[in-house]
PDB file of N, CA and C in Angstrom:
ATOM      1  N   UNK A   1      50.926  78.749  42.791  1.00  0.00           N
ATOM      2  CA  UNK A   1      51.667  77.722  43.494  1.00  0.00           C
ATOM      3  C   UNK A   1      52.921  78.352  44.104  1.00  0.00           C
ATOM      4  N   UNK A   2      53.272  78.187  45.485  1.00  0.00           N
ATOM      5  CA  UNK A   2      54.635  78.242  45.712  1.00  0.00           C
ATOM      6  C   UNK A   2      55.271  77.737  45.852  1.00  0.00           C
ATOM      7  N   UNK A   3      56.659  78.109  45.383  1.00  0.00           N
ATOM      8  CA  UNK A   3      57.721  77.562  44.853  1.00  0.00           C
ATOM      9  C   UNK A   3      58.326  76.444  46.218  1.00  0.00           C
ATOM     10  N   UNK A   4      58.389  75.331  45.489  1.00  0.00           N
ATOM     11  CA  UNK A   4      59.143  74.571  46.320  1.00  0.00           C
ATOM     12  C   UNK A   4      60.600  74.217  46.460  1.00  0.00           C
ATOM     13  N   UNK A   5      61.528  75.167  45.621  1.00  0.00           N
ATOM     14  CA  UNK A   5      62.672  74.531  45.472  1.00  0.00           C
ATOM     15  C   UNK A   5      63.287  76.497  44.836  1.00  0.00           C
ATOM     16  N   UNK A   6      63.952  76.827  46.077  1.00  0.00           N
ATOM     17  CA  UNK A   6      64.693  78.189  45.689  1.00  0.00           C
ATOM     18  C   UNK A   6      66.106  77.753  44.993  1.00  0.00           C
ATOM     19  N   UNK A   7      67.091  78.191  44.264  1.00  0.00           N
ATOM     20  CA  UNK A   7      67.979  78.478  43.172  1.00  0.00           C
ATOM     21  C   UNK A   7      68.275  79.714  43.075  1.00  0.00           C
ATOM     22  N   UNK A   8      69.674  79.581  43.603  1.00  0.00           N
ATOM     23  CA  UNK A   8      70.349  80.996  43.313  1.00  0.00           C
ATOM     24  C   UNK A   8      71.556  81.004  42.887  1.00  0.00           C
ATOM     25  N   UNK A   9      72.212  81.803  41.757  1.00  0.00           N
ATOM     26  CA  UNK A   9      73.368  81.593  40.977  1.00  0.00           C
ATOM     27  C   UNK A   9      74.613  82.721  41.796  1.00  0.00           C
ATOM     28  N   UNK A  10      75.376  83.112  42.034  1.00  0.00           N
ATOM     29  CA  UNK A  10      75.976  83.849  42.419  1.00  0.00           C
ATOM     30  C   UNK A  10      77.235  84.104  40.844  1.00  0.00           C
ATOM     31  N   UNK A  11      77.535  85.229  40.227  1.00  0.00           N
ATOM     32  CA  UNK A  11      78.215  85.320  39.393  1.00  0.00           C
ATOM     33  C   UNK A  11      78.898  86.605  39.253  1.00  0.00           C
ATOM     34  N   UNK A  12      80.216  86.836  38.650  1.00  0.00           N
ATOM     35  CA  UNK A  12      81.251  87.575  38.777  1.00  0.00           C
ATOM     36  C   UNK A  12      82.103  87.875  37.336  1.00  0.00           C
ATOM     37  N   UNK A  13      81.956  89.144  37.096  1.00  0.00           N
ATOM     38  CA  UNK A  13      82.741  89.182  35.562  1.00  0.00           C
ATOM     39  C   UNK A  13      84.268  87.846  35.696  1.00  0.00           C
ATOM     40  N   UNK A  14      84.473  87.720  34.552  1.00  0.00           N
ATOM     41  CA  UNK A  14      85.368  86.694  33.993  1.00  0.00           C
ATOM     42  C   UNK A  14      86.410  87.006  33.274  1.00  0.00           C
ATOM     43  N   UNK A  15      87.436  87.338  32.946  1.00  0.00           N
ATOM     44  CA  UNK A  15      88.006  87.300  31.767  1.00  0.00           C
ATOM     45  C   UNK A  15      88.481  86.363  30.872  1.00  0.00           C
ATOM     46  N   UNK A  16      87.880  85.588  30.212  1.00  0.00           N
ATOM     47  CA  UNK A  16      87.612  84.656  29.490  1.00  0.00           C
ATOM     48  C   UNK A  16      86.412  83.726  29.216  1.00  0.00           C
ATOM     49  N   UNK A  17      86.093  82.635  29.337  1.00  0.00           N
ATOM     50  CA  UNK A  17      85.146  82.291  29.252  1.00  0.00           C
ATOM     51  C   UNK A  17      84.422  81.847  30.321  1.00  0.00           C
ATOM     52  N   UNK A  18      82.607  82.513  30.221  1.00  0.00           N
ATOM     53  CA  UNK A  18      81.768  82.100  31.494  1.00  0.00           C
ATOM     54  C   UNK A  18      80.851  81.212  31.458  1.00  0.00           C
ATOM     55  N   UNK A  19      80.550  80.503  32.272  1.00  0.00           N
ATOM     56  CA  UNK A  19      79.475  79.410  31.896  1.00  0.00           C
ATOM     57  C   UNK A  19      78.208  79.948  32.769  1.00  0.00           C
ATOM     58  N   UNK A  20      77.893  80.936  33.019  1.00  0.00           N
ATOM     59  CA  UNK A  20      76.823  81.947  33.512  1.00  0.00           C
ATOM     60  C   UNK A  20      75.733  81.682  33.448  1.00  0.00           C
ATOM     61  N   UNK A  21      75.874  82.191  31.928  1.00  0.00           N
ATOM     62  CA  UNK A  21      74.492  82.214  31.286  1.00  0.00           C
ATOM     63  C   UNK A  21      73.654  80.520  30.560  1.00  0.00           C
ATOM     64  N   UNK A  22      74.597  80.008  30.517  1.00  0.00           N
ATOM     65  CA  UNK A  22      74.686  78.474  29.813  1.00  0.00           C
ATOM     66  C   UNK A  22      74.231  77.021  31.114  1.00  0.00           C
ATOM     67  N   UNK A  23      74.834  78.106  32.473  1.00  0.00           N
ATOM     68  CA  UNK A  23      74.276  77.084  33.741  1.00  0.00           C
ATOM     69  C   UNK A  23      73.015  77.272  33.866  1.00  0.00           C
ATOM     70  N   UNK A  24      72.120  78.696  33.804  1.00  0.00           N
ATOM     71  CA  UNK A  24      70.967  79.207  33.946  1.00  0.00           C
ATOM     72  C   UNK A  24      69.957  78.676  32.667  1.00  0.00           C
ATOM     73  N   UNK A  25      70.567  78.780  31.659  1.00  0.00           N
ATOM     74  CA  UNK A  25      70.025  78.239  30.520  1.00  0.00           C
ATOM     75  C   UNK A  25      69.759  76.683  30.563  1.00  0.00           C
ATOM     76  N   UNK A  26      70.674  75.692  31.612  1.00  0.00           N
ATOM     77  CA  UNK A  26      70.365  74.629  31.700  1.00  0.00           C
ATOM     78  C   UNK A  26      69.562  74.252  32.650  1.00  0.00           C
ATOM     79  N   UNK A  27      69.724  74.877  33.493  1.00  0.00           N
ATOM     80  CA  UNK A  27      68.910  74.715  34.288  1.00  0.00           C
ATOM     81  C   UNK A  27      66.943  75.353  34.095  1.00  0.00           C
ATOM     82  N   UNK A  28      67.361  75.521  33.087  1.00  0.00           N
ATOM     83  CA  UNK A  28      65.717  75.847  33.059  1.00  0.00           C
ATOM     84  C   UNK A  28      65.118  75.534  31.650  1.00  0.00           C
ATOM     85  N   UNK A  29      66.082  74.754  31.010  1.00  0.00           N
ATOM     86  CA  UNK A  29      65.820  74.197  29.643  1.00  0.00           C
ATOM     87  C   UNK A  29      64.250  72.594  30.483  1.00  0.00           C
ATOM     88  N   UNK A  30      63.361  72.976  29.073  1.00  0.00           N
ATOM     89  CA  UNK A  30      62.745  71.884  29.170  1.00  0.00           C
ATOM     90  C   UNK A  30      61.597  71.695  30.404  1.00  0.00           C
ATOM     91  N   UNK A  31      61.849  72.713  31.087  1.00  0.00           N
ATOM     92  CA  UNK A  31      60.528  73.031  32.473  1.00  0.00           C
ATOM     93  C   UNK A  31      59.226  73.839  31.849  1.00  0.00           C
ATOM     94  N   UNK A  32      58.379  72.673  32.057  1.00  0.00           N
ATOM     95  CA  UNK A  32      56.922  73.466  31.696  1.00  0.00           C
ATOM     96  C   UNK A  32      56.189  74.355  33.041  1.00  0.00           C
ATOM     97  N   UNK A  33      55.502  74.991  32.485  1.00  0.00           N
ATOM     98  CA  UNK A  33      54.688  76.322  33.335  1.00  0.00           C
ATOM     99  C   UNK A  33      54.890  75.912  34.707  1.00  0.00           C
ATOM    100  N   UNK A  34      54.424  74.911  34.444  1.00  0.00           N
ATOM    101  CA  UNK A  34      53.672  74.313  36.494  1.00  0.00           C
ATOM    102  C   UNK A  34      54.831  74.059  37.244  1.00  0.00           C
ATOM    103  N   UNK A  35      56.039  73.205  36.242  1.00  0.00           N
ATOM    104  CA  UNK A  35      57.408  72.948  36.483  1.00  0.00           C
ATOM    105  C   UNK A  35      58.132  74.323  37.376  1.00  0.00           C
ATOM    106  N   UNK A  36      57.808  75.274  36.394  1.00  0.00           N
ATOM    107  CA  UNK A  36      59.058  76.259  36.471  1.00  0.00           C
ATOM    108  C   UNK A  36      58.247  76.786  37.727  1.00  0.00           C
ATOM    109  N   UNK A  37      56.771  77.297  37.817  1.00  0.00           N
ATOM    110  CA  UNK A  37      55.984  77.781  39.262  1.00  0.00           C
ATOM    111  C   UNK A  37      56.554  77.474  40.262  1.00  0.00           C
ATOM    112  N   UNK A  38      57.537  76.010  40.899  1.00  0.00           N
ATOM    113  CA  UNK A  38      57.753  75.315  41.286  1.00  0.00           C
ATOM    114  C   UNK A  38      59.351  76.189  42.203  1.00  0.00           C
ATOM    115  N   UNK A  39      59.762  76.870  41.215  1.00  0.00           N
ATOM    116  CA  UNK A  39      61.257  77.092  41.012  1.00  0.00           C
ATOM    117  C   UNK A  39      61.408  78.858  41.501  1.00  0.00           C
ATOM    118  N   UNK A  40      62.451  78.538  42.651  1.00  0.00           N
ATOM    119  CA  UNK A  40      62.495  80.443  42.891  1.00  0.00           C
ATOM    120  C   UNK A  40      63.717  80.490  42.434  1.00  0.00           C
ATOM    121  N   UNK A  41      64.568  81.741  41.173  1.00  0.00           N
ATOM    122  CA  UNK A  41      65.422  81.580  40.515  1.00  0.00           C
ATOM    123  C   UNK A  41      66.176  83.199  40.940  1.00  0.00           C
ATOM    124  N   UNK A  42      67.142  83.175  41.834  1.00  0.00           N
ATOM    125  CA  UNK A  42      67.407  84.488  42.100  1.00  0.00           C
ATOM    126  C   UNK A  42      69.197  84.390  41.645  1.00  0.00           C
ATOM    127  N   UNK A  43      69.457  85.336  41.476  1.00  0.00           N
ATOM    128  CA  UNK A  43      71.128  85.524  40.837  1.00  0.00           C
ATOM    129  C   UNK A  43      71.803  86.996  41.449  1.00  0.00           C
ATOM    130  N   UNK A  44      72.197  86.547  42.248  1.00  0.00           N
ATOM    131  CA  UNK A  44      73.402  87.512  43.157  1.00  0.00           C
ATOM    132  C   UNK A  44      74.813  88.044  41.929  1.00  0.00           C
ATOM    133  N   UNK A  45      74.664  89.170  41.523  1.00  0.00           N
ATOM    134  CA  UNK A  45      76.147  89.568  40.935  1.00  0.00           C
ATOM    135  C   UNK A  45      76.834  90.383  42.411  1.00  0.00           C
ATOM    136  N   UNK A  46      77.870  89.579  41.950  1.00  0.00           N
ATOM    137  CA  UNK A  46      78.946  89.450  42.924  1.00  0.00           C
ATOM    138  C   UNK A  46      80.134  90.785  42.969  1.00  0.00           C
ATOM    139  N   UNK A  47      79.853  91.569  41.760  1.00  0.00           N
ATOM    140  CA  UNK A  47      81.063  92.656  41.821  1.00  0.00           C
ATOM    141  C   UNK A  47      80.356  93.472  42.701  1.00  0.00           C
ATOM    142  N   UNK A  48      81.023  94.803  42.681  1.00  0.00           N
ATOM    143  CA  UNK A  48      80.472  95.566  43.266  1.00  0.00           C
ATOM    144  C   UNK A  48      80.017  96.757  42.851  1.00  0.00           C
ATOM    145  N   UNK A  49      80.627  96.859  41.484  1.00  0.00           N
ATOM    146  CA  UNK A  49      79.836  97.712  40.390  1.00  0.00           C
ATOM    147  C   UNK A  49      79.243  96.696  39.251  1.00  0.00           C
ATOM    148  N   UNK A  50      78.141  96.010  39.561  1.00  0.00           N
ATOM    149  CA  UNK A  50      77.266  94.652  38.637  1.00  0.00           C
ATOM    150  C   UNK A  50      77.413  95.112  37.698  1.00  0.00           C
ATOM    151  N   UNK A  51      77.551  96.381  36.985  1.00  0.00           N
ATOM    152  CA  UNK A  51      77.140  96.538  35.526  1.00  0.00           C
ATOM    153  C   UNK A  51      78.666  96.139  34.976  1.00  0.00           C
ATOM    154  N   UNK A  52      79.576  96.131  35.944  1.00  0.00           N
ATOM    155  CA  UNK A  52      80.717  95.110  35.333  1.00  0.00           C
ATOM    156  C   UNK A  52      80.818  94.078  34.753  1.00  0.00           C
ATOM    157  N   UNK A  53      79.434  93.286  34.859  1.00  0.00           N
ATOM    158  CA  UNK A  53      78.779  91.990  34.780  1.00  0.00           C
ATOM    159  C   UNK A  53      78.090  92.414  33.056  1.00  0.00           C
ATOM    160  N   UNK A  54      78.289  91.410  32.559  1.00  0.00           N
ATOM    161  CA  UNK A  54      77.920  91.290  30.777  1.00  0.00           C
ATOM    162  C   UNK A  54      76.416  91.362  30.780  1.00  0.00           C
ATOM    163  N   UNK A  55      75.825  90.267  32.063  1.00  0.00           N
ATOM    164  CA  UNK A  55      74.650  89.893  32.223  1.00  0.00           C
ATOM    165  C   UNK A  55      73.572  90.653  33.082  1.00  0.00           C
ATOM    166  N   UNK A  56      74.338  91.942  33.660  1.00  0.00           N
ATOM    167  CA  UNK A  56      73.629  92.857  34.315  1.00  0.00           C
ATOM    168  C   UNK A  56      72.929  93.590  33.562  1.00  0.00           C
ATOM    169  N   UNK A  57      71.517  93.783  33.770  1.00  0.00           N
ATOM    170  CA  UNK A  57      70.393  94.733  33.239  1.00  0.00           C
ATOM    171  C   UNK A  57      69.962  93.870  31.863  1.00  0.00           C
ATOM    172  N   UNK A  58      70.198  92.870  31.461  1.00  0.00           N
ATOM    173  CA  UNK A  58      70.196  92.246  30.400  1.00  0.00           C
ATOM    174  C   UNK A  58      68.447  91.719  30.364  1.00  0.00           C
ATOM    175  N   UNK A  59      68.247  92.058  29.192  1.00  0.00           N
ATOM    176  CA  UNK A  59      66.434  91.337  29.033  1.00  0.00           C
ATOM    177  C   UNK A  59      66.158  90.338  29.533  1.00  0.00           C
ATOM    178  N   UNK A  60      66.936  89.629  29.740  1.00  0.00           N
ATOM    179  CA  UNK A  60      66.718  87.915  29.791  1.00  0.00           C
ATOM    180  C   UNK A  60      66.443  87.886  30.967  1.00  0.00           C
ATOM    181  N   UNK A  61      67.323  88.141  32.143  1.00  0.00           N
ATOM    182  CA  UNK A  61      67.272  88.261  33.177  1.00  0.00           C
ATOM    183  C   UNK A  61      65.839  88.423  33.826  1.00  0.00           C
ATOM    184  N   UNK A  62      65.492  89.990  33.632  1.00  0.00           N
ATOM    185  CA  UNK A  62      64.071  90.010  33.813  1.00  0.00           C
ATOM    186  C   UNK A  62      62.562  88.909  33.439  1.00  0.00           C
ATOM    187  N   UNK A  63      63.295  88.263  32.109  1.00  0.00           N
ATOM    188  CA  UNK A  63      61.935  87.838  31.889  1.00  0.00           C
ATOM    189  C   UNK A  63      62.492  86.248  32.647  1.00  0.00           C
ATOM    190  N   UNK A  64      63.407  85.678  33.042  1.00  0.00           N
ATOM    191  CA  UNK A  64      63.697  84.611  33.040  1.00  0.00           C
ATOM    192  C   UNK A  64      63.409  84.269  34.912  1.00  0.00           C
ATOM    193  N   UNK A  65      64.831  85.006  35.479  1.00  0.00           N
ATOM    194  CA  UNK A  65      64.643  84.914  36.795  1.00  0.00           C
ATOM    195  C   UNK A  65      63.943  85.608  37.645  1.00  0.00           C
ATOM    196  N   UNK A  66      63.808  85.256  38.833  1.00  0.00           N
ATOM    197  CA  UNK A  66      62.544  86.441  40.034  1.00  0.00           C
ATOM    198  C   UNK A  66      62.911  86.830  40.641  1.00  0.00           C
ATOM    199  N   UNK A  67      64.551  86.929  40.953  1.00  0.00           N
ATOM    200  CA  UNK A  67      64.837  88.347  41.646  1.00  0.00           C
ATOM    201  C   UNK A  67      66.084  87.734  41.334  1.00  0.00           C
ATOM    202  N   UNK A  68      66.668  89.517  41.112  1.00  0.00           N
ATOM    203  CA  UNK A  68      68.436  89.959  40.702  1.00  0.00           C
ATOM    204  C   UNK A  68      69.346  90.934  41.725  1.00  0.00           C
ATOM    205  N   UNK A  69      70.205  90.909  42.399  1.00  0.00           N
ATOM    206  CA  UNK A  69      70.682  91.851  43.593  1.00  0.00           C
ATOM    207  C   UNK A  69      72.027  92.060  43.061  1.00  0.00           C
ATOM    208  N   UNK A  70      72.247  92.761  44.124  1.00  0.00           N
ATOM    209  CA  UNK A  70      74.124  92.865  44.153  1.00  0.00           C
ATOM    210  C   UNK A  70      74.042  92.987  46.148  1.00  0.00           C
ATOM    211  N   UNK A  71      75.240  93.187  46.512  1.00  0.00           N
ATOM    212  CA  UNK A  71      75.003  93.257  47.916  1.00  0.00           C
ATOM    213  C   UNK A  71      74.068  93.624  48.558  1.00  0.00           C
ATOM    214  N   UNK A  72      73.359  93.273  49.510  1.00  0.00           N
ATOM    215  CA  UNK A  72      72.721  94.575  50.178  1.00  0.00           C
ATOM    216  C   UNK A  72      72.967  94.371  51.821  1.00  0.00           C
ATOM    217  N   UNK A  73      74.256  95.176  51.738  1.00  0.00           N
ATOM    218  CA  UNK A  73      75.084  95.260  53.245  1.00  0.00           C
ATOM    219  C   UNK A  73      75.084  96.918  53.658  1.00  0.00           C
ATOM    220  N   UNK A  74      75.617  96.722  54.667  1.00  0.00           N
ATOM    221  CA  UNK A  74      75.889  98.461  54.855  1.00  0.00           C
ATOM    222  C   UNK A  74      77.238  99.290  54.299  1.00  0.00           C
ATOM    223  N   UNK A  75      76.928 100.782  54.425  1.00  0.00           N
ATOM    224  CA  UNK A  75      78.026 101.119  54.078  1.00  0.00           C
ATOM    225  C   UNK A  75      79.295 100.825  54.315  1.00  0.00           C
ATOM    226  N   UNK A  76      79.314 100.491  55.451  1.00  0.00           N
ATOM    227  CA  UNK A  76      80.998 100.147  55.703  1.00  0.00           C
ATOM    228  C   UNK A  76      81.335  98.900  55.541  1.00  0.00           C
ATOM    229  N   UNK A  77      80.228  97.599  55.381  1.00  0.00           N
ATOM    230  CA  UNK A  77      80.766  97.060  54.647  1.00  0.00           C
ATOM    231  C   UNK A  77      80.434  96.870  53.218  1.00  0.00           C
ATOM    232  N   UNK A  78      79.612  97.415  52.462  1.00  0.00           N
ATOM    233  CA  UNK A  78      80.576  98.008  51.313  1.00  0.00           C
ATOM    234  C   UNK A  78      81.689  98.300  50.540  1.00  0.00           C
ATOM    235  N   UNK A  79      81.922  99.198  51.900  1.00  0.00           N
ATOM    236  CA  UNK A  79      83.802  99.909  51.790  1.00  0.00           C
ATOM    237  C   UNK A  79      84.425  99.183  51.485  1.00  0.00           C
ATOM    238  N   UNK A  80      84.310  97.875  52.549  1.00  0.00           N
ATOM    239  CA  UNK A  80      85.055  96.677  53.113  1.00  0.00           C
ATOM    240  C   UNK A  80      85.458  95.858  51.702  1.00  0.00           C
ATOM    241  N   UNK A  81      84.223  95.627  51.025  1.00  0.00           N
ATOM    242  CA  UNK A  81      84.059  94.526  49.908  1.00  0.00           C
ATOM    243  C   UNK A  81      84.790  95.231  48.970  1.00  0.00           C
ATOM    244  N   UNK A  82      84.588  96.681  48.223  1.00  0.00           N
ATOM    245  CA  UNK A  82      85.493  97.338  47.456  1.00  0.00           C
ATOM    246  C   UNK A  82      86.689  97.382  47.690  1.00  0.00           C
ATOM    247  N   UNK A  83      87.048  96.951  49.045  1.00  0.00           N
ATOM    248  CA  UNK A  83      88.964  96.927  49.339  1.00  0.00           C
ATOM    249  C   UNK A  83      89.281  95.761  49.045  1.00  0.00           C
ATOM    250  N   UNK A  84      88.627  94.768  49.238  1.00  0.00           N
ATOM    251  CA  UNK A  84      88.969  93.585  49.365  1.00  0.00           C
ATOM    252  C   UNK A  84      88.879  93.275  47.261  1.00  0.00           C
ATOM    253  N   UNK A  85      87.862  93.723  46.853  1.00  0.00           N
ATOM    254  CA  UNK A  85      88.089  93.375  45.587  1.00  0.00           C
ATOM    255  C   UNK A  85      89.082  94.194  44.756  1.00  0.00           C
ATOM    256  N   UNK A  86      89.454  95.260  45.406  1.00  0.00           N
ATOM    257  CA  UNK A  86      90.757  96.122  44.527  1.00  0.00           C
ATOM    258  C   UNK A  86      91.804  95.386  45.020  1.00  0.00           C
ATOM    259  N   UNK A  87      91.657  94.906  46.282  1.00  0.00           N
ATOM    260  CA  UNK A  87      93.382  94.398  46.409  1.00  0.00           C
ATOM    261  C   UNK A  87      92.981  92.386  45.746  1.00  0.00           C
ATOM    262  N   UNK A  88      92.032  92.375  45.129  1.00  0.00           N
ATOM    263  CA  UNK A  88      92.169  91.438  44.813  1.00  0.00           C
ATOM    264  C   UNK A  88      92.217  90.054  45.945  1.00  0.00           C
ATOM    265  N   UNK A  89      91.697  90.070  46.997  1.00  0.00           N
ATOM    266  CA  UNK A  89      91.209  89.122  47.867  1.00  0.00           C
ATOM    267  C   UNK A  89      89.947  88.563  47.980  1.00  0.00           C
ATOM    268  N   UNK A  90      89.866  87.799  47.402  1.00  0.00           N
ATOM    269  CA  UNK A  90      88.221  87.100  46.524  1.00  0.00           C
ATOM    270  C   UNK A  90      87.926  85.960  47.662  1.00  0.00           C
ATOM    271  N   UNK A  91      89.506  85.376  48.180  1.00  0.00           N
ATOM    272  CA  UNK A  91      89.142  84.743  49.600  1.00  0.00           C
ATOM    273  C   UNK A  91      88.000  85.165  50.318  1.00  0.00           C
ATOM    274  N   UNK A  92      88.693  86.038  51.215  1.00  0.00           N
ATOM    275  CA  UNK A  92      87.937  86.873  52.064  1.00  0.00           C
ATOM    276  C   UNK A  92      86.326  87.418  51.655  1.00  0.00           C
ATOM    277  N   UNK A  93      86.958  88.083  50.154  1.00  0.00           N
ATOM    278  CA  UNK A  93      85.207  88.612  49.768  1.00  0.00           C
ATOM    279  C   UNK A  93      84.204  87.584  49.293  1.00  0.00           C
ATOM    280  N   UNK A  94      84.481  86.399  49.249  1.00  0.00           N
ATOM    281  CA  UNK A  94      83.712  85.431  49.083  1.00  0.00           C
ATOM    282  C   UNK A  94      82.841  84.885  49.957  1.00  0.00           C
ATOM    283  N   UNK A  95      82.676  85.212  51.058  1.00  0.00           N
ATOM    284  CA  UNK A  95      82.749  84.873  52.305  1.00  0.00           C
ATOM    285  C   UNK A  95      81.108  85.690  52.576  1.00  0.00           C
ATOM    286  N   UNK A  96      81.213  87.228  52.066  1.00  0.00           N
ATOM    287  CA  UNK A  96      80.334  87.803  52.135  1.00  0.00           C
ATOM    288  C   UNK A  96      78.685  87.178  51.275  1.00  0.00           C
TER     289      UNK A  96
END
Protein backbone atom coordinates (compact mmCIF):
# COMPACT_ATOMS: atom_id res chain seq x y z
CA UNK A 1 0.00 0.00 0.00
CA UNK A 2 1.12 3.54 -0.45
CA UNK A 3 1.35 5.73 1.98
CA UNK A 4 -1.26 8.24 2.09
CA UNK A 5 -0.31 10.67 4.60
CA UNK A 6 3.73 11.78 4.70
CA UNK A 7 5.06 13.05 8.42
CA UNK A 8 8.10 14.60 9.00
CA UNK A 9 9.65 15.70 12.36
CA UNK A 10 12.40 18.20 12.02
CA UNK A 11 14.63 18.12 15.39
CA UNK A 12 17.64 19.86 16.99
CA UNK A 13 19.82 19.04 20.11
CA UNK A 14 18.24 20.79 23.27
CA UNK A 15 19.69 21.63 26.35
CA UNK A 16 17.21 20.56 28.59
CA UNK A 17 14.30 18.84 28.02
CA UNK A 18 13.06 17.33 24.46
CA UNK A 19 9.84 16.16 23.51
CA UNK A 20 11.45 14.40 20.29
CA UNK A 21 11.26 11.23 20.91
CA UNK A 22 7.82 11.28 23.00
CA UNK A 23 6.09 13.33 19.80
CA UNK A 24 7.24 10.34 17.51
CA UNK A 25 6.31 7.89 20.09
CA UNK A 26 2.85 9.47 20.01
CA UNK A 27 2.35 9.67 17.09
CA UNK A 28 2.69 6.18 16.26
CA UNK A 29 1.38 4.71 19.51
CA UNK A 30 -1.62 2.35 18.81
CA UNK A 31 -1.35 2.12 14.69
CA UNK A 32 -1.83 -1.33 13.41
CA UNK A 33 0.21 -2.79 10.32
CA UNK A 34 -2.23 -1.54 7.57
CA UNK A 35 -2.55 1.76 9.76
CA UNK A 36 1.07 2.50 9.93
CA UNK A 37 1.51 1.22 5.72
CA UNK A 38 -0.54 4.23 5.44
CA UNK A 39 2.11 6.62 7.09
CA UNK A 40 5.52 8.04 5.46
CA UNK A 41 7.57 8.94 8.71
CA UNK A 42 10.77 10.90 7.80
CA UNK A 43 12.84 13.07 10.54
CA UNK A 44 15.18 15.83 9.35
CA UNK A 45 18.05 16.49 12.18
CA UNK A 46 18.53 19.89 11.97
CA UNK A 47 22.25 20.43 13.31
CA UNK A 48 24.79 20.20 11.21
CA UNK A 49 26.90 17.73 12.85
CA UNK A 50 23.41 15.23 13.63
CA UNK A 51 25.42 13.09 15.78
CA UNK A 52 25.00 16.17 18.06
CA UNK A 53 21.53 14.86 18.17
CA UNK A 54 20.93 12.10 21.22
CA UNK A 55 18.62 10.47 18.64
CA UNK A 56 21.04 10.23 15.76
CA UNK A 57 22.07 6.65 14.63
CA UNK A 58 19.84 5.40 17.41
CA UNK A 59 18.07 1.74 16.82
CA UNK A 60 14.80 3.01 17.03
CA UNK A 61 15.03 5.24 14.41
CA UNK A 62 15.81 2.65 11.89
CA UNK A 63 13.31 0.25 12.86
CA UNK A 64 10.58 2.91 13.46
CA UNK A 65 10.84 5.67 10.74
CA UNK A 66 11.52 5.43 6.65
CA UNK A 67 13.83 7.84 6.08
CA UNK A 68 16.41 9.98 8.37
CA UNK A 69 18.60 13.04 6.71
CA UNK A 70 20.45 15.98 7.79
CA UNK A 71 20.78 18.67 5.01
CA UNK A 72 21.27 17.79 1.69
CA UNK A 73 22.33 21.27 0.19
CA UNK A 74 25.50 22.22 -1.41
CA UNK A 75 28.68 23.06 -0.21
CA UNK A 76 28.41 26.56 0.14
CA UNK A 77 25.46 26.36 1.54
CA UNK A 78 26.56 24.22 4.04
CA UNK A 79 29.21 26.77 4.89
CA UNK A 80 26.33 29.11 5.08
CA UNK A 81 24.24 26.94 7.70
CA UNK A 82 27.51 26.27 9.90
CA UNK A 83 27.89 30.21 10.18
CA UNK A 84 24.68 30.84 10.84
CA UNK A 85 24.52 28.10 13.60
CA UNK A 86 27.95 29.21 15.28
CA UNK A 87 26.84 32.70 15.39
CA UNK A 88 23.79 31.38 16.72
CA UNK A 89 21.09 32.68 14.15
CA UNK A 90 18.45 29.87 14.16
CA UNK A 91 16.20 32.73 12.54
CA UNK A 92 17.75 32.69 9.43
CA UNK A 93 18.87 28.89 9.61
CA UNK A 94 15.47 27.87 10.07
CA UNK A 95 14.44 28.94 7.00
CA UNK A 96 16.63 26.33 5.31
Amino acid sequence: MDPTICVSFATVKWDGYDYFEASVGSLLEGLDPRERSTLCLNILFRDTDPSRNPSWGQKWTDRLVDKTGSYDVSEEEFSHLQELEKARNFHEKGIF
